[in-house]
PDB file of N, CA and C in Angstrom:
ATOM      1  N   UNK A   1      41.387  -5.401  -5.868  1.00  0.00           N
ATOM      2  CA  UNK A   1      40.287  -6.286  -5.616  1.00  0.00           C
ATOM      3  C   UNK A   1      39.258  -5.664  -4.668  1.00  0.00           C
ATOM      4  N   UNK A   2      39.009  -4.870  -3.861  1.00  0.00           N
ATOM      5  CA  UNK A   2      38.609  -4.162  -3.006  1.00  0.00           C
ATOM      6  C   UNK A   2      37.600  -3.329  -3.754  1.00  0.00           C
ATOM      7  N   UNK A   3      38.366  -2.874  -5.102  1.00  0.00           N
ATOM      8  CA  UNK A   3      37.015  -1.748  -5.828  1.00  0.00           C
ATOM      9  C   UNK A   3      35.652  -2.507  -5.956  1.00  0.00           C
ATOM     10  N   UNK A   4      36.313  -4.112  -7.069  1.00  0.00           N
ATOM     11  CA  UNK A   4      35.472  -4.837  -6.689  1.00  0.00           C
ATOM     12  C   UNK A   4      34.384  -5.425  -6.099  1.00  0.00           C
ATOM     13  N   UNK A   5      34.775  -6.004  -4.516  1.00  0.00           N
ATOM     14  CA  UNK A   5      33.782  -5.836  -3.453  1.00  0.00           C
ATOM     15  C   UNK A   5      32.638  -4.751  -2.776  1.00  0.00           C
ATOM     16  N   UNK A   6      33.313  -3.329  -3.578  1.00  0.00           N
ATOM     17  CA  UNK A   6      32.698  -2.603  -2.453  1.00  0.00           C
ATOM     18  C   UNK A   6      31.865  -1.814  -3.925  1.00  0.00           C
ATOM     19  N   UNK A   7      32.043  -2.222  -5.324  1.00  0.00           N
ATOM     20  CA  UNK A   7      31.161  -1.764  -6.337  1.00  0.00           C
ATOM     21  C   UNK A   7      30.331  -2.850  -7.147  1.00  0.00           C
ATOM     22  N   UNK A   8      30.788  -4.083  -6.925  1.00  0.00           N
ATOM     23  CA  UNK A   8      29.695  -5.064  -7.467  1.00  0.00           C
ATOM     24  C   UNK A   8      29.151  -5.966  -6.251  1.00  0.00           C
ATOM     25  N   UNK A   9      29.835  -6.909  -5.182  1.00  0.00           N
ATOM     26  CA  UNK A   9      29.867  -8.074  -4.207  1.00  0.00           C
ATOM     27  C   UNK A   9      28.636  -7.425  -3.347  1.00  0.00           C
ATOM     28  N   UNK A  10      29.363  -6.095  -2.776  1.00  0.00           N
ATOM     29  CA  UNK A  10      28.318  -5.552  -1.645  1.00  0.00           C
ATOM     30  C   UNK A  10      26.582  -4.854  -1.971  1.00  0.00           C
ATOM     31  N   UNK A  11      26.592  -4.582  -3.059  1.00  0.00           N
ATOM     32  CA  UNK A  11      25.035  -3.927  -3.803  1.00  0.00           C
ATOM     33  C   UNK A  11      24.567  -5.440  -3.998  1.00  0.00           C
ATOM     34  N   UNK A  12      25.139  -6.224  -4.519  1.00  0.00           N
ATOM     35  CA  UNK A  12      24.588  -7.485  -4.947  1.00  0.00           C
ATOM     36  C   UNK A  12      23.921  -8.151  -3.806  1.00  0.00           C
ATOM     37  N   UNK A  13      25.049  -8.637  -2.777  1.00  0.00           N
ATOM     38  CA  UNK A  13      24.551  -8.826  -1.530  1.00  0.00           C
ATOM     39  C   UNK A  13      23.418  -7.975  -1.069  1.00  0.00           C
ATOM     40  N   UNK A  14      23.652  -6.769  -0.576  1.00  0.00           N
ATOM     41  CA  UNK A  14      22.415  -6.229  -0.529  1.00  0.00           C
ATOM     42  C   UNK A  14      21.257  -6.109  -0.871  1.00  0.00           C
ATOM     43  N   UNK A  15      21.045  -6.056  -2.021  1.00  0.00           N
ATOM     44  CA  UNK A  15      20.049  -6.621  -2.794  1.00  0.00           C
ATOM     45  C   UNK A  15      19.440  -7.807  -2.831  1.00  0.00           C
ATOM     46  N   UNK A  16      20.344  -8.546  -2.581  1.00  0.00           N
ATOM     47  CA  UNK A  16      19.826 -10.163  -2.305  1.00  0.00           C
ATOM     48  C   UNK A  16      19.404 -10.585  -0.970  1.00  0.00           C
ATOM     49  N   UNK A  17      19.543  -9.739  -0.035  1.00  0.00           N
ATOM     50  CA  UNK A  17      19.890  -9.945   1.331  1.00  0.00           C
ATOM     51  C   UNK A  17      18.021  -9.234   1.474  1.00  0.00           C
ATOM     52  N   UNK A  18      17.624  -8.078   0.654  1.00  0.00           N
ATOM     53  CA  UNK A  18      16.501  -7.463   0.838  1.00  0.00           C
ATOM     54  C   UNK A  18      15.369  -8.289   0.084  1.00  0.00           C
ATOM     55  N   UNK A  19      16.032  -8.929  -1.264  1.00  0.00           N
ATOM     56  CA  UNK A  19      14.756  -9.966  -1.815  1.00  0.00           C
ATOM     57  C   UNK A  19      14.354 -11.051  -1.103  1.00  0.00           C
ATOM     58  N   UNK A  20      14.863 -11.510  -0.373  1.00  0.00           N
ATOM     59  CA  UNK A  20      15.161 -12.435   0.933  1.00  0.00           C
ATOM     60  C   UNK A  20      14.262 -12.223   1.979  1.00  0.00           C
ATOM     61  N   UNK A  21      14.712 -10.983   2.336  1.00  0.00           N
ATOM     62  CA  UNK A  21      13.617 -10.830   3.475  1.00  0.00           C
ATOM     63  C   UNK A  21      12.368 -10.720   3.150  1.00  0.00           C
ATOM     64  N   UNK A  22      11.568 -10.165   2.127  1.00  0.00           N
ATOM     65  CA  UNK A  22      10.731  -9.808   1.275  1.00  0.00           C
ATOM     66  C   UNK A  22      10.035 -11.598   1.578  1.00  0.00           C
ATOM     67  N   UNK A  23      10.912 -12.407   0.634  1.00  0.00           N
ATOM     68  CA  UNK A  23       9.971 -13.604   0.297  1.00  0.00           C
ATOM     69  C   UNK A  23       9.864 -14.479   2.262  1.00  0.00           C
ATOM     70  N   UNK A  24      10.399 -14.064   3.009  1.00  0.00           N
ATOM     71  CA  UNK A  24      10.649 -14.726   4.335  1.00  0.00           C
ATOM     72  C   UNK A  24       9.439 -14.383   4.871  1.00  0.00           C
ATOM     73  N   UNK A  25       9.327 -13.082   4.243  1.00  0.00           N
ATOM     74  CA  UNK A  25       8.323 -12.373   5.283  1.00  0.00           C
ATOM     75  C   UNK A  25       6.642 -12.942   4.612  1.00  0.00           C
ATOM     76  N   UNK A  26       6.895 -12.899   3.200  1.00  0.00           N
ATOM     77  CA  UNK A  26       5.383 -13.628   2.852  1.00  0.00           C
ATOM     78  C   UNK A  26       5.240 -15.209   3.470  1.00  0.00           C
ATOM     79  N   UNK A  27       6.132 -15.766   3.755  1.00  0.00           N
ATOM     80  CA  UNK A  27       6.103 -17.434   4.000  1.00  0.00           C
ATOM     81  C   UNK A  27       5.347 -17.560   5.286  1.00  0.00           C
ATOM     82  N   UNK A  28       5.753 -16.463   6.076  1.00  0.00           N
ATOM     83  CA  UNK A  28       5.283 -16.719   7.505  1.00  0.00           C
ATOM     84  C   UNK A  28       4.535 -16.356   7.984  1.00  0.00           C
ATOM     85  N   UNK A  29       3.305 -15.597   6.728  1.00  0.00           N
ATOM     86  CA  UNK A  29       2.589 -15.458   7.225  1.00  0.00           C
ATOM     87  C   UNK A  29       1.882 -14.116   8.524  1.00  0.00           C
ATOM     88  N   UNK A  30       3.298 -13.196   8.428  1.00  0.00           N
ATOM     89  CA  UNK A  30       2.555 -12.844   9.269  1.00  0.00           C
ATOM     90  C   UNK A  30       2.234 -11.289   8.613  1.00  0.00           C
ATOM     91  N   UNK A  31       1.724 -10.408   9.314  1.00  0.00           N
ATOM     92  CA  UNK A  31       0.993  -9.050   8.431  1.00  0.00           C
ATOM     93  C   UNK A  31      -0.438  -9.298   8.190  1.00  0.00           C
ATOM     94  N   UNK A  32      -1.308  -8.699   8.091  1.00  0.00           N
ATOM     95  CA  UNK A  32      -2.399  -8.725   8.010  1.00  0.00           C
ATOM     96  C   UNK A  32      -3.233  -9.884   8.259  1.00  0.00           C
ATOM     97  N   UNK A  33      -2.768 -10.862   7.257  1.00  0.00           N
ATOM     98  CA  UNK A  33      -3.671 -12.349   7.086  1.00  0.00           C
ATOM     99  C   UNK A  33      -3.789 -13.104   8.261  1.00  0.00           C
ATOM    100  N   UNK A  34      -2.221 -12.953   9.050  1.00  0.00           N
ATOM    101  CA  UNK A  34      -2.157 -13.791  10.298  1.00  0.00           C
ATOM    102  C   UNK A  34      -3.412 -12.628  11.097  1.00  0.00           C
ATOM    103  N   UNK A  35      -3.046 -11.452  11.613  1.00  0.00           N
ATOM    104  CA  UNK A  35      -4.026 -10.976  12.229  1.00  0.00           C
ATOM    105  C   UNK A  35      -5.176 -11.135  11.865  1.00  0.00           C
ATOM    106  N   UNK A  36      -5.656 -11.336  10.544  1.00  0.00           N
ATOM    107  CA  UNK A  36      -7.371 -11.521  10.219  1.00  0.00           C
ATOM    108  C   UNK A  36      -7.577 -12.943  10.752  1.00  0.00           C
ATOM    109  N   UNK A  37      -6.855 -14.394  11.096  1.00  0.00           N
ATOM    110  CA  UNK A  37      -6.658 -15.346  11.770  1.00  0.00           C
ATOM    111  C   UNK A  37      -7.036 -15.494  12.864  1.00  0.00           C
ATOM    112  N   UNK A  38      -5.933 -14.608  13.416  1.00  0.00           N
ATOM    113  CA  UNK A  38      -5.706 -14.185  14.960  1.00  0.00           C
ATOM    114  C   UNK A  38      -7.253 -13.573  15.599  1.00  0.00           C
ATOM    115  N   UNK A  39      -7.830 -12.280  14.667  1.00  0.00           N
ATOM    116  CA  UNK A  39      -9.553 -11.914  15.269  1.00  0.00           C
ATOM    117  C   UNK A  39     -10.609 -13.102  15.080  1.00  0.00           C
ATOM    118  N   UNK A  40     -10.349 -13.868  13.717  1.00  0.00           N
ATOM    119  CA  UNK A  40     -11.280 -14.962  13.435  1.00  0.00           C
ATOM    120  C   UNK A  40     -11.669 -15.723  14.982  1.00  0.00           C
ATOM    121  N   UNK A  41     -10.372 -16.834  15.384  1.00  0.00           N
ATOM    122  CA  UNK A  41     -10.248 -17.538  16.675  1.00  0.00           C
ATOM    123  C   UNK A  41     -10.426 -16.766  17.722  1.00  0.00           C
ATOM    124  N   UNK A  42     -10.230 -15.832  17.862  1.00  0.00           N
ATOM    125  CA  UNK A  42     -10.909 -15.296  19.079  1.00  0.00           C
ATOM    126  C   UNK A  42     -12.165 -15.435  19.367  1.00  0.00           C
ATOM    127  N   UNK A  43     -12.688 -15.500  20.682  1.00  0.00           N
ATOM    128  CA  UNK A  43     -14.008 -15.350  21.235  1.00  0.00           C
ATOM    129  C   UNK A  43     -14.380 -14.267  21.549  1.00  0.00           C
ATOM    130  N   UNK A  44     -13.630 -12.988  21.341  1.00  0.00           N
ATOM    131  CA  UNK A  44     -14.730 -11.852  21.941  1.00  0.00           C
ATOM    132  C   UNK A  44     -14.786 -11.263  21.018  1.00  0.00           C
ATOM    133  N   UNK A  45     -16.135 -10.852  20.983  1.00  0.00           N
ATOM    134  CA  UNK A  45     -17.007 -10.248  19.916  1.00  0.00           C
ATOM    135  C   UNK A  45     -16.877  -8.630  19.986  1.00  0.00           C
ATOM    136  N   UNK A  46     -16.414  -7.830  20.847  1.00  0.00           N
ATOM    137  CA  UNK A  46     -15.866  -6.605  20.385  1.00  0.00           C
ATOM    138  C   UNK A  46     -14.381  -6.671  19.682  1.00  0.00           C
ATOM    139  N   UNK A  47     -13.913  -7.530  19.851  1.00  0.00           N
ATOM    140  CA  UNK A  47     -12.588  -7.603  19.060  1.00  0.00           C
ATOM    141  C   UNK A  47     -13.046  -8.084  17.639  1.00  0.00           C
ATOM    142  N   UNK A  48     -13.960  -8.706  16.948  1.00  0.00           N
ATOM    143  CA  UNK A  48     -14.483  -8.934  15.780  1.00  0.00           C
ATOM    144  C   UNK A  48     -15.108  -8.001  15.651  1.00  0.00           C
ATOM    145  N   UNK A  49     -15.898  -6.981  15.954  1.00  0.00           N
ATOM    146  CA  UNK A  49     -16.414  -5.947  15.733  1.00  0.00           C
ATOM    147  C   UNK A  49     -15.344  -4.848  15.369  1.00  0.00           C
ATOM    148  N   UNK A  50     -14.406  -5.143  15.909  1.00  0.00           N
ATOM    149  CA  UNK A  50     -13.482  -3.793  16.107  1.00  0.00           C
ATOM    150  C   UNK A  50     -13.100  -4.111  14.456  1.00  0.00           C
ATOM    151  N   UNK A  51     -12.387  -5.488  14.096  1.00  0.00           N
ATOM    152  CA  UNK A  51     -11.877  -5.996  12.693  1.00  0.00           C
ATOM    153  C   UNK A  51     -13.078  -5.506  11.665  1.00  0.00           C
ATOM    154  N   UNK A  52     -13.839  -5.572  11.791  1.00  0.00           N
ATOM    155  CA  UNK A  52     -14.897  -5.551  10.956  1.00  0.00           C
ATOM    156  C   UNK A  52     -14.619  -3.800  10.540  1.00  0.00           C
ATOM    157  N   UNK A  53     -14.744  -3.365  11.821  1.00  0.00           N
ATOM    158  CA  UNK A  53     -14.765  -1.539  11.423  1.00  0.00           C
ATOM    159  C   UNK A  53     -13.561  -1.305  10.416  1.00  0.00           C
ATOM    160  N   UNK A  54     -12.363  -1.900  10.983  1.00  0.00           N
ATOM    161  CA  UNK A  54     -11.091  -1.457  10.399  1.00  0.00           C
ATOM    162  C   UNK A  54     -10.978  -1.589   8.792  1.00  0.00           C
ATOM    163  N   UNK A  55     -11.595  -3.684   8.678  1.00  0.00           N
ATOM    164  CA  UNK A  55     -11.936  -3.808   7.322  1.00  0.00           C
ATOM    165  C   UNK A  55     -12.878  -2.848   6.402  1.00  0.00           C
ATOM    166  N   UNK A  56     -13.777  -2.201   6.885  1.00  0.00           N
ATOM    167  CA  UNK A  56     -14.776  -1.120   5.593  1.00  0.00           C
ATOM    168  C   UNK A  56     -13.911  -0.118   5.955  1.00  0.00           C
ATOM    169  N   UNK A  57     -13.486  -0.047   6.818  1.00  0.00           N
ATOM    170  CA  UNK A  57     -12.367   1.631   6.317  1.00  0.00           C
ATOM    171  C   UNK A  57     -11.648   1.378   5.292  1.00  0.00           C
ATOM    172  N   UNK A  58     -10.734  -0.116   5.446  1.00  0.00           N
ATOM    173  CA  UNK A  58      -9.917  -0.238   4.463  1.00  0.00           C
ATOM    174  C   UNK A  58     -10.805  -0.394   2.807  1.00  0.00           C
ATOM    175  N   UNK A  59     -11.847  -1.127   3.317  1.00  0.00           N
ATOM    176  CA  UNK A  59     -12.432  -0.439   1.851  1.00  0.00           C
ATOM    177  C   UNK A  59     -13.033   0.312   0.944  1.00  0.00           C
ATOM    178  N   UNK A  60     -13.245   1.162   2.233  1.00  0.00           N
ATOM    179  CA  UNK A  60     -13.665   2.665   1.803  1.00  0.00           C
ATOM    180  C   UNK A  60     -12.563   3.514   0.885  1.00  0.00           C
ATOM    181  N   UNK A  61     -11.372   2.920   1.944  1.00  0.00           N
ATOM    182  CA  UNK A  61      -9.999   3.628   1.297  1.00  0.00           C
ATOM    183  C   UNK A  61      -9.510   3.157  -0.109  1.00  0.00           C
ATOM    184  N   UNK A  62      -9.701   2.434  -0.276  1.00  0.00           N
ATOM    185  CA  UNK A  62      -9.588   1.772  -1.392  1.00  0.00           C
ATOM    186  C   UNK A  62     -10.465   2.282  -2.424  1.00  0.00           C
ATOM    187  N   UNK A  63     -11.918   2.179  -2.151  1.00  0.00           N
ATOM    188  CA  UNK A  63     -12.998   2.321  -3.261  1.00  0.00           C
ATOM    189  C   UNK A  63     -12.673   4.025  -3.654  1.00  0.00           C
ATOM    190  N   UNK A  64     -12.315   4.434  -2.634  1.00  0.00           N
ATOM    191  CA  UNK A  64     -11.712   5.863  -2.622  1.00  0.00           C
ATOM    192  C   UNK A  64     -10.774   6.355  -4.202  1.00  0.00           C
ATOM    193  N   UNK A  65      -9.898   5.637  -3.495  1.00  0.00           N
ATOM    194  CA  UNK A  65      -8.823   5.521  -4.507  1.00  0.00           C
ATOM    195  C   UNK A  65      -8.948   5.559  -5.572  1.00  0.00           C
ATOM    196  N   UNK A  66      -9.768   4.450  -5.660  1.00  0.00           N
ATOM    197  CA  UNK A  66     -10.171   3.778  -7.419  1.00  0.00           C
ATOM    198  C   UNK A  66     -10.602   5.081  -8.377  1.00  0.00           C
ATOM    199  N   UNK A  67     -11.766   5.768  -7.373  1.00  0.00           N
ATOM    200  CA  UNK A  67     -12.343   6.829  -7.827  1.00  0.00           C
ATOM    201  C   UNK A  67     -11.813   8.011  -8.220  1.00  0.00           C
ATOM    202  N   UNK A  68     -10.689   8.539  -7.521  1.00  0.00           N
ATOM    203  CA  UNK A  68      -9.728   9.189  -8.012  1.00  0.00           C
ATOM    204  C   UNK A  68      -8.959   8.586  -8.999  1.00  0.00           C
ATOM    205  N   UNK A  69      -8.737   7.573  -9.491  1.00  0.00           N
ATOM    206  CA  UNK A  69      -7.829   7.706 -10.439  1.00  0.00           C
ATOM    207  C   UNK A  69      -9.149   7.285 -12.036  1.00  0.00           C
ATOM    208  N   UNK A  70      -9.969   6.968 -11.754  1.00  0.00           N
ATOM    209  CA  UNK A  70     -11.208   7.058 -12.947  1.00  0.00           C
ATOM    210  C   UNK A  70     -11.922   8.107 -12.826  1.00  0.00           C
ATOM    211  N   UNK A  71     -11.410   9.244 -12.272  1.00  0.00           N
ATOM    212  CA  UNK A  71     -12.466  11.013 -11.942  1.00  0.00           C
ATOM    213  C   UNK A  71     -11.629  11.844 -11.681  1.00  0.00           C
ATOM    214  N   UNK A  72      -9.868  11.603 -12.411  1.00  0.00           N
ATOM    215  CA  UNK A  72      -8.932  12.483 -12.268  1.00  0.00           C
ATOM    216  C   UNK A  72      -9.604  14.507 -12.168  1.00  0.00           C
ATOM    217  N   UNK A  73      -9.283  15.011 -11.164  1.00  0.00           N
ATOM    218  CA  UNK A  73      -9.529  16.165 -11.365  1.00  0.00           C
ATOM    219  C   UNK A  73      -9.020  17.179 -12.159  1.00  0.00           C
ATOM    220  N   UNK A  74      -9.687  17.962 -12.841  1.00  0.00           N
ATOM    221  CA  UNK A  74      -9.294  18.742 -14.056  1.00  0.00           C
ATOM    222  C   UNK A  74      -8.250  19.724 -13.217  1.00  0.00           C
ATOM    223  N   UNK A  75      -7.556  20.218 -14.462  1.00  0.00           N
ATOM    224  CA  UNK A  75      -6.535  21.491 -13.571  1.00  0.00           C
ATOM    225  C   UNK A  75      -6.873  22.418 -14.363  1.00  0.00           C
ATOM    226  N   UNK A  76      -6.007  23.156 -13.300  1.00  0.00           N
ATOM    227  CA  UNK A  76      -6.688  25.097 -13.359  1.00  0.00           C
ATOM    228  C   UNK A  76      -6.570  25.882 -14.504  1.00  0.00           C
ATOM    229  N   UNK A  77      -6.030  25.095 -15.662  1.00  0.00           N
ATOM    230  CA  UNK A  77      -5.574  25.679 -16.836  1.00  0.00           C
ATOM    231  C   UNK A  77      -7.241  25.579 -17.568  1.00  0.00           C
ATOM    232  N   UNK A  78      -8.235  24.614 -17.460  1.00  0.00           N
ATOM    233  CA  UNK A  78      -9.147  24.050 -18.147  1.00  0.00           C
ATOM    234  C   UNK A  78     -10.440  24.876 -16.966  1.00  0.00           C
ATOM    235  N   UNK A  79     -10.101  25.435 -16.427  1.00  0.00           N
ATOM    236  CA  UNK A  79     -11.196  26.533 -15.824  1.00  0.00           C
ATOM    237  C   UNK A  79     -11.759  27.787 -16.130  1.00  0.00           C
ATOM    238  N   UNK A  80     -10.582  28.149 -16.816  1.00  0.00           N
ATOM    239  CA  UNK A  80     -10.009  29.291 -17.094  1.00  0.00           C
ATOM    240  C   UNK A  80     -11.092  30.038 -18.405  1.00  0.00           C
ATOM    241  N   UNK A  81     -11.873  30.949 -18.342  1.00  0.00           N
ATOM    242  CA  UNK A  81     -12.435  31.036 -18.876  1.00  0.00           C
ATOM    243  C   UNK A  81     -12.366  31.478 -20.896  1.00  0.00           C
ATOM    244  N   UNK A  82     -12.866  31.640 -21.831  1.00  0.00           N
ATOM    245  CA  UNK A  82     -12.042  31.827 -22.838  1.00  0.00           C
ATOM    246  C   UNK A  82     -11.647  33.144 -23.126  1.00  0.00           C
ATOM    247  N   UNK A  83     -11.236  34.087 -24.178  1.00  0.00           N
ATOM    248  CA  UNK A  83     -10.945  35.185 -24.440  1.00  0.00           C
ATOM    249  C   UNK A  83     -12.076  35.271 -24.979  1.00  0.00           C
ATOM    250  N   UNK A  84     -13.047  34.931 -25.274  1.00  0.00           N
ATOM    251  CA  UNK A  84     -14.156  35.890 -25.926  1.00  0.00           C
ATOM    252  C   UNK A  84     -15.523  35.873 -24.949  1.00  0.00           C
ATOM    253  N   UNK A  85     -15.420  35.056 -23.995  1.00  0.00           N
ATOM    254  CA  UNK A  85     -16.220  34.848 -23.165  1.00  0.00           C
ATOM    255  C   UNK A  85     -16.610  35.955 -22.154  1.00  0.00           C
ATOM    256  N   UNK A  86     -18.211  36.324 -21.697  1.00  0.00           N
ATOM    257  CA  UNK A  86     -18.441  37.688 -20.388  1.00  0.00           C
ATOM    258  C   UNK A  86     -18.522  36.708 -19.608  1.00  0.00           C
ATOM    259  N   UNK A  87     -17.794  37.318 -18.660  1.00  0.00           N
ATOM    260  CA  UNK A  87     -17.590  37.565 -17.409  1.00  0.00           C
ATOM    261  C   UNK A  87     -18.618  37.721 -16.383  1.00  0.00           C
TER     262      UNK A  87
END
């Protein structure tokens, strides 16, 4: 009974124990959204300034992204000039 526990009971658990935390952690809110909250209610205006900077980085990084994967860069095989081609 032991093979059992320690090849189906315990991965299962585990697994369940990690989907768990996963959905706990969206409920409460906290990670990003609470902090975009947290700068909203505040009163000082370099601390909303500061959010503001962080937010266009993040969407710089992003718009970034996008662009690389719709402007994949060619590889070095397609540079390569042909065999009948000067040099």
């Amino acid at each position: 009974m032991a093979w059992w526990h320690n090849k189906v009971v315990f991965p299962v658990k585990r697994a369940w124990l990690a989907v768990a935390a996963r959905v706990k952690a969206r409920k409460d809110g906290s990670g990003i959204l609470k902090l975009h909250d947290d700068v909203q209610t505040c009163g000082y205006q370099d601390v909303q300034v500061m959010w503001e900077i962080l937010r266009s980085e993040m969407e710089l990084s992003r718009n970034l992204k996008q662009r690389r994967r719709l402007f994949p860069r060619r590889s070095t095989w397609s540079n390569r000039s042909t065999p009948g081609a000067v040099q």
